[in-house]
Protein backbone atom coordinates (compact mmCIF):
# COMPACT_ATOMS: atom_id res chain seq x y z
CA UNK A 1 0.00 0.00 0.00
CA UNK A 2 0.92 3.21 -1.00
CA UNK A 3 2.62 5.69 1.72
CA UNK A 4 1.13 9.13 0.68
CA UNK A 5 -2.24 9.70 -2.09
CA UNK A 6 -1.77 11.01 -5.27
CA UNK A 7 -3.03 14.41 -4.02
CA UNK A 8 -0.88 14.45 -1.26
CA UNK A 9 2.30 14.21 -3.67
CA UNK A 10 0.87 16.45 -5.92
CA UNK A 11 0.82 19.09 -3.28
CA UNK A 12 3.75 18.48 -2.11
CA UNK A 13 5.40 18.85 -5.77
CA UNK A 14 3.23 22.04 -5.87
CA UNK A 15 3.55 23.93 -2.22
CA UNK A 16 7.45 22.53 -1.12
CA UNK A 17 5.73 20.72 2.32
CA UNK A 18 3.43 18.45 3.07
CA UNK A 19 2.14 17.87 7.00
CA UNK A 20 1.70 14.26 7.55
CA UNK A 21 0.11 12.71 10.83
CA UNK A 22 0.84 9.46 12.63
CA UNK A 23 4.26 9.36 11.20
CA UNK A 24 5.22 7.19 13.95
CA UNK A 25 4.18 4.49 15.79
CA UNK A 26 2.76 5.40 19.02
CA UNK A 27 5.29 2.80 21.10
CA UNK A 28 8.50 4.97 19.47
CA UNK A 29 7.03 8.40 19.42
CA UNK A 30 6.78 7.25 23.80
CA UNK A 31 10.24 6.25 23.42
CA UNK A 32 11.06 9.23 21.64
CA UNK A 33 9.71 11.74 24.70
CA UNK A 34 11.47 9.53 27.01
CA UNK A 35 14.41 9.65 25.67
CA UNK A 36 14.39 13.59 25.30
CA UNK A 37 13.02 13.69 29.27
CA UNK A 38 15.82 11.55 29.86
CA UNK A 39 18.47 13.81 28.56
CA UNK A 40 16.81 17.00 29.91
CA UNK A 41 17.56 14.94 33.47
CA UNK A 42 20.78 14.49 32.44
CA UNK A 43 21.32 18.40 31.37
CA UNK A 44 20.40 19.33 35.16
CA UNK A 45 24.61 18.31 36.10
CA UNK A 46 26.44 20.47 33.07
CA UNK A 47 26.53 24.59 32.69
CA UNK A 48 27.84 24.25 29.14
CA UNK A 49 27.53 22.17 26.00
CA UNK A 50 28.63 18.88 26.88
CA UNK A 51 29.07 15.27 25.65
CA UNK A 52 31.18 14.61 22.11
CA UNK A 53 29.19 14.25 18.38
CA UNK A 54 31.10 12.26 15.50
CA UNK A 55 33.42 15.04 14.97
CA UNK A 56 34.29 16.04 18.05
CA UNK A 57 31.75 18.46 19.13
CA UNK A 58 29.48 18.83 22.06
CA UNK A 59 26.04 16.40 21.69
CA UNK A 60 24.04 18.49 24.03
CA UNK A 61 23.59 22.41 23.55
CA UNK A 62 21.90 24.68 26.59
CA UNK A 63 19.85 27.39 26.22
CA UNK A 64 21.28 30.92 27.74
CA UNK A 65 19.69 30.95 31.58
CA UNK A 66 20.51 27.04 31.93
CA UNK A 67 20.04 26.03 36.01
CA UNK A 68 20.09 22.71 37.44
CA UNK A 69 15.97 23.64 38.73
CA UNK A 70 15.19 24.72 35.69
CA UNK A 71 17.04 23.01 32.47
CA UNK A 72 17.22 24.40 29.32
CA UNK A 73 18.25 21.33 27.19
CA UNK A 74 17.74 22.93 23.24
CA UNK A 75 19.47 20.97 20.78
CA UNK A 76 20.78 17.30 20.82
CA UNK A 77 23.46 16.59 17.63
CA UNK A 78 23.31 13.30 16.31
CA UNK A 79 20.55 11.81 18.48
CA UNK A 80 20.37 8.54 16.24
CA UNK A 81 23.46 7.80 17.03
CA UNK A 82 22.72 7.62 20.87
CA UNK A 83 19.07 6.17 21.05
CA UNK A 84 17.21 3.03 19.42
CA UNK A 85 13.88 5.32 19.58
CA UNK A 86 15.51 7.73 16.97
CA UNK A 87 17.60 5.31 14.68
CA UNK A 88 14.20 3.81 14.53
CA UNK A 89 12.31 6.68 13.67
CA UNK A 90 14.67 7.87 11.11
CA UNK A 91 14.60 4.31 9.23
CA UNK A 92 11.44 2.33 10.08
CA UNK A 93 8.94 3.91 9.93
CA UNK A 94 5.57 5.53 8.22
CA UNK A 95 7.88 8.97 8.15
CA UNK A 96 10.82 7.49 5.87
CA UNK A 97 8.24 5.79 3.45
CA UNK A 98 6.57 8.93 2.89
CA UNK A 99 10.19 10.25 2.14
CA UNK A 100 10.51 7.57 -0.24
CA UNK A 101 7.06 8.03 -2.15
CA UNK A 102 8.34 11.77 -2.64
CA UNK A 103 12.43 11.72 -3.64
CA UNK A 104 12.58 7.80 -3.99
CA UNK A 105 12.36 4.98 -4.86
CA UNK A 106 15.83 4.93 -3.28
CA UNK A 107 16.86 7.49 -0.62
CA UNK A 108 19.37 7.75 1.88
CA UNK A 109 19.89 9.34 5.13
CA UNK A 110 22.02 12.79 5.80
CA UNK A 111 21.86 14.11 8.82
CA UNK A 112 19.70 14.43 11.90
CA UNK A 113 18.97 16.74 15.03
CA UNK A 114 16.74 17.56 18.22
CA UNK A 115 15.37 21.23 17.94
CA UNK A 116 13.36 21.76 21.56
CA UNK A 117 12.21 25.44 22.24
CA UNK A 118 11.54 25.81 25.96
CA UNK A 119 8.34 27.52 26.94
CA UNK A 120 9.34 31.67 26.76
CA UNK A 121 12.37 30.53 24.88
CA UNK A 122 13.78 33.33 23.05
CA UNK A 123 15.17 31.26 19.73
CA UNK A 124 13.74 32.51 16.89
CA UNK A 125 14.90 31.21 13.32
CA UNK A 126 15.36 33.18 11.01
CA UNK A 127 13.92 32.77 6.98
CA UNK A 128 16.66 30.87 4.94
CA UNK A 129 16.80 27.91 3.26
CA UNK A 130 18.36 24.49 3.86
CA UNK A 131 19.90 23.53 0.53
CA UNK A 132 22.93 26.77 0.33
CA UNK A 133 23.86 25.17 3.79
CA UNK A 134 23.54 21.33 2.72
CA UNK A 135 24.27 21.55 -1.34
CA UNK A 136 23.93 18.52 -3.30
CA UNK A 137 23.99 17.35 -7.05
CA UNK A 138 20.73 17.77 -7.23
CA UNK A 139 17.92 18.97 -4.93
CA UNK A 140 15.85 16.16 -4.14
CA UNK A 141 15.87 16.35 -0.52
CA UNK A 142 13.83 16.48 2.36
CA UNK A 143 13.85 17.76 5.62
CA UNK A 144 11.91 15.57 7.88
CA UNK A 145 10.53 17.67 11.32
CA UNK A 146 9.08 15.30 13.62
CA UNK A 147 6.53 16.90 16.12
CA UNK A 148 7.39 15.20 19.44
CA UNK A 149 5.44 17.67 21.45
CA UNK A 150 2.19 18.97 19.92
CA UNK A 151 3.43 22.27 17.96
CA UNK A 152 0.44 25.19 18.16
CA UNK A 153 0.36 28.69 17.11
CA UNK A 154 1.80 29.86 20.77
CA UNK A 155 5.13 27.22 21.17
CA UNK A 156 7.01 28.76 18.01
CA UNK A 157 5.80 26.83 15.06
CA UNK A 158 7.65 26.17 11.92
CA UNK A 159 6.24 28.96 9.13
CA UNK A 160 6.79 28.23 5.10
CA UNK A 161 6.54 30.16 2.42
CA UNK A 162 4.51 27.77 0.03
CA UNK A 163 5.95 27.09 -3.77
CA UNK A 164 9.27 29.37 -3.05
CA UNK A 165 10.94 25.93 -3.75
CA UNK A 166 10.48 26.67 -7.11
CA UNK A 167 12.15 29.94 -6.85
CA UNK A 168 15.86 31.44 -6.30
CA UNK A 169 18.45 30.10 -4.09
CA UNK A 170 19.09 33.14 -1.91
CA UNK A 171 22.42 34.26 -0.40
CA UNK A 172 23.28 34.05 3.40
CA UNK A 173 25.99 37.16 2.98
CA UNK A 174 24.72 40.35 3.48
CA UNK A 175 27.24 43.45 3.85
CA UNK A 176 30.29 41.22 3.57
CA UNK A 177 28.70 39.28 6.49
CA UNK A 178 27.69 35.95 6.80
CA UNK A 179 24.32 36.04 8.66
CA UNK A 180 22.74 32.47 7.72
CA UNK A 181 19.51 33.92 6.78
CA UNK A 182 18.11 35.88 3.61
CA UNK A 183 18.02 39.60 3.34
CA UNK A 184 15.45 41.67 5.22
CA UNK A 185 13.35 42.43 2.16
CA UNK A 186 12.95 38.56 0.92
CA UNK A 187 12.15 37.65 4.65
CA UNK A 188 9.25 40.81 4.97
CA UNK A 189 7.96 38.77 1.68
CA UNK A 190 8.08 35.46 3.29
CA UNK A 191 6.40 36.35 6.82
CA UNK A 192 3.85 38.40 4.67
CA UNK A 193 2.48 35.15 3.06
CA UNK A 194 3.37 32.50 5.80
CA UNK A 195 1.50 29.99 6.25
CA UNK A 196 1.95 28.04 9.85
CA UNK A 197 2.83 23.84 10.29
CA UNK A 198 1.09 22.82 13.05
CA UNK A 199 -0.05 19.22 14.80
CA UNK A 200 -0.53 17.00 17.90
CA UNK A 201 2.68 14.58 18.54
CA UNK A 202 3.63 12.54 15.96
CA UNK A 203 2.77 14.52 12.92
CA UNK A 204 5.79 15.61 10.47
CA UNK A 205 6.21 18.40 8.30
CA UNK A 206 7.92 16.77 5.05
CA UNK A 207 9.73 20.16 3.49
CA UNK A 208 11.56 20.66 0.21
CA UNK A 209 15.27 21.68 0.85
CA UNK A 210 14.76 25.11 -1.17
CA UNK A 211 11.41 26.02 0.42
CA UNK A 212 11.86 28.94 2.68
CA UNK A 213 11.01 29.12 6.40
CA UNK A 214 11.37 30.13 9.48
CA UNK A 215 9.86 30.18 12.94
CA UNK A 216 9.01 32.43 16.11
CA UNK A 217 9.85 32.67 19.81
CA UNK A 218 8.24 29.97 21.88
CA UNK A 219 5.33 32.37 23.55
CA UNK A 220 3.61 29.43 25.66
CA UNK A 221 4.18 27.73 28.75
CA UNK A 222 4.18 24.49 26.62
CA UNK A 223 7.66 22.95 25.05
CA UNK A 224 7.94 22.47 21.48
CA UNK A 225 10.63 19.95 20.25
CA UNK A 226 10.87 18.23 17.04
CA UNK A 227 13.24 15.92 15.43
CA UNK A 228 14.51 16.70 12.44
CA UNK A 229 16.09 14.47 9.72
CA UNK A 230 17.47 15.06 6.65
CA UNK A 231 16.88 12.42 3.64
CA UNK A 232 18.55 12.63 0.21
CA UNK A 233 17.83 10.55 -2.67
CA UNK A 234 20.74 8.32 -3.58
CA UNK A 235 21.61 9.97 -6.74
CA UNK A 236 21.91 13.22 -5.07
CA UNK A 237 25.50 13.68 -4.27
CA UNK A 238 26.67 16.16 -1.79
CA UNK A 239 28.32 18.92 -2.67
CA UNK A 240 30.46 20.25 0.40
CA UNK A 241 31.09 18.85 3.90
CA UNK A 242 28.14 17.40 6.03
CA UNK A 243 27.48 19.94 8.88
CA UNK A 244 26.42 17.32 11.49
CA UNK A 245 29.09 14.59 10.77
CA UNK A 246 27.63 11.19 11.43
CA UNK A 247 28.27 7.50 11.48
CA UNK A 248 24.92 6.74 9.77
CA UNK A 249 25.38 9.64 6.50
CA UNK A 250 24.67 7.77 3.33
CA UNK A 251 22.82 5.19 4.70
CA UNK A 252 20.06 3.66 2.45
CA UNK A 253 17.37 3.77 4.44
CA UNK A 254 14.79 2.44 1.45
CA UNK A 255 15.44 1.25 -1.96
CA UNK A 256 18.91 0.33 -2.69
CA UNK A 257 22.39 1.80 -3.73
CA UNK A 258 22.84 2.42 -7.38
CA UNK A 259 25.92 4.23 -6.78
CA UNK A 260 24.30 6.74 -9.71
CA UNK A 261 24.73 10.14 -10.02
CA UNK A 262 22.47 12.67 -11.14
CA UNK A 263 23.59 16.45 -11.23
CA UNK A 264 21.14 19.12 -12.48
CA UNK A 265 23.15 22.85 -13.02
CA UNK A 266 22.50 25.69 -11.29
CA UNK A 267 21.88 29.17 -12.60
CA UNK A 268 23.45 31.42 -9.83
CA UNK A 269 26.43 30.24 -7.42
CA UNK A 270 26.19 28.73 -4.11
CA UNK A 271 26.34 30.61 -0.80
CA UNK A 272 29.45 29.68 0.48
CA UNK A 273 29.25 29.19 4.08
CA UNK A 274 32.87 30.51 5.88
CA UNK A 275 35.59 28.52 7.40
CA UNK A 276 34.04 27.44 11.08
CA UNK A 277 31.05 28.23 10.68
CA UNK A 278 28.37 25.75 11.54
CA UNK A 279 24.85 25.18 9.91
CA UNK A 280 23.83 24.68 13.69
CA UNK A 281 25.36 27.18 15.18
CA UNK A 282 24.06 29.96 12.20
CA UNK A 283 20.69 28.43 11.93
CA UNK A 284 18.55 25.63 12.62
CA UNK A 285 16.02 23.98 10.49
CA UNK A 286 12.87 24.64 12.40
């Protein structure tokens, strides 16, 4: 049986994102909070980042205002590498099939993250887009955001701009500076004609790599984390360094390896990102 309708793919095709419900089994999206609870426990004994990623970076980033009474646990690097609950949900599962009916048949896994925004959390993302940061041969990729919590209009919900997947790839340098978003105008555009991703626990938000988005301040007394994993297809080959190094990147997680390569030109240059800077520490994906 089929992952996603006709209609659904159509609009995703059409609009960049498509929201998805029940991407999860219930039994992992538990595991899933638990795990998160678990390491928001854990947070209470460190005042800095802490813990070491693939690459040598810290796992677990705090929030400014981090107290052992009152964590602030808001970004976890890596977190299939660490938990069965996520490894699962990145590769079995009703999310990564839905990936596959869009980019497939044969797709393979980038990179993956925990975004939580604490209620009156400050972090607000600003409008960019994931490809300049995450270039490939061709486009076809998705970012998967997982809605662990429910994610309302208050707890700082992803907002897209629908069909600007279709448009320009915009640049991250403004004045000589690297700011990891798009220029002021573009982002007036985009938060003029946002539309808002909401859903209980265990939706996802399936988005195109060139659609543009952003999201607010966490207003609500209610937490609002989602995982987020990145899927290629196989084809697509990437273009500069991975910006969450992993042991899992290029993993097939459906179809099989063809070791093809498809590369589709582009008409304007790449935003280079510069030396030491980090997609995660510049901007997040939700």
């Amino acid at each position: 049986m089929a992952a996603l309708k006709q209609s659904e793919i159509d609009f995703f095709n059409e609009h960049g994102y498509l929201m998805v419900e029940n991407a999860v089994d219930p039994k992992v999206l538990k595991n899933l909070t638990e795990d998160f609870a678990k390491w928001v426990d854990e947070s209470r004994e460190h005042s800095e980042a802490y813990g070491e990623s693939h690459d040598g970076r810290p796992r677990f980033d705090l929030e400014g205002g981090h107290t052992e009474s009152k964590p602030a646990l808001r970004r976890v690097n890596g977190p299939v590498e660490i938990s069965d609950a996520y490894y699962k949900a990145m590769t079995d599962s009703h999310m990564a099939d839905c990936v596959a009916e869009l980019i497939g048949p044969n797709i393979k896994f980038h990179h993956s993250k925990i975004n939580s925004k604490l209620p009156g959390a400050k972090t607000e993302v600003k409008w960019h887009q994931d490809f300049p940061f995450t270039p490939h041969s061709n486009d076809d990729l998705i970012t998967a955001l997982l809605m662990v919590d429910e994610v309302t209009d208050e707890n700082g919900p992803l907002e897209v701009l629908p069909g600007s997947h279709k448009g320009d790839i915009h640049s991250l340098w403004h004045d000589g500076v690297f700011t990891g978003a798009v220029a002021s105008d573009v982002s007036e555009q985009c938060q003029s004609n946002a539309i808002t991703c909401k859903g209980s626990a265990g939706s996802v938000c399936l988005m195109h790599t060139r659609l543009l988005h952003g999201s607010a301040p966490n207003l609500s007394k209610k937490p609002r984390t989602l995982f987020i994993a990145v899927y290629s297809a196989e084809d697509a080959i990437p273009q500069s360094p991975n910006p969450m190094p992993n042991k899992y990147e290029g993993l097939v997680v459906r179809g099989e390896k063809t070791s093809r390569v498809r590369s589709v030109p582009y008409d304007i240059e790449l935003p280079q990102i510069p030396k030491g800077a980090s997609f995660f520490d510049q901007q997040a994906e939700g």
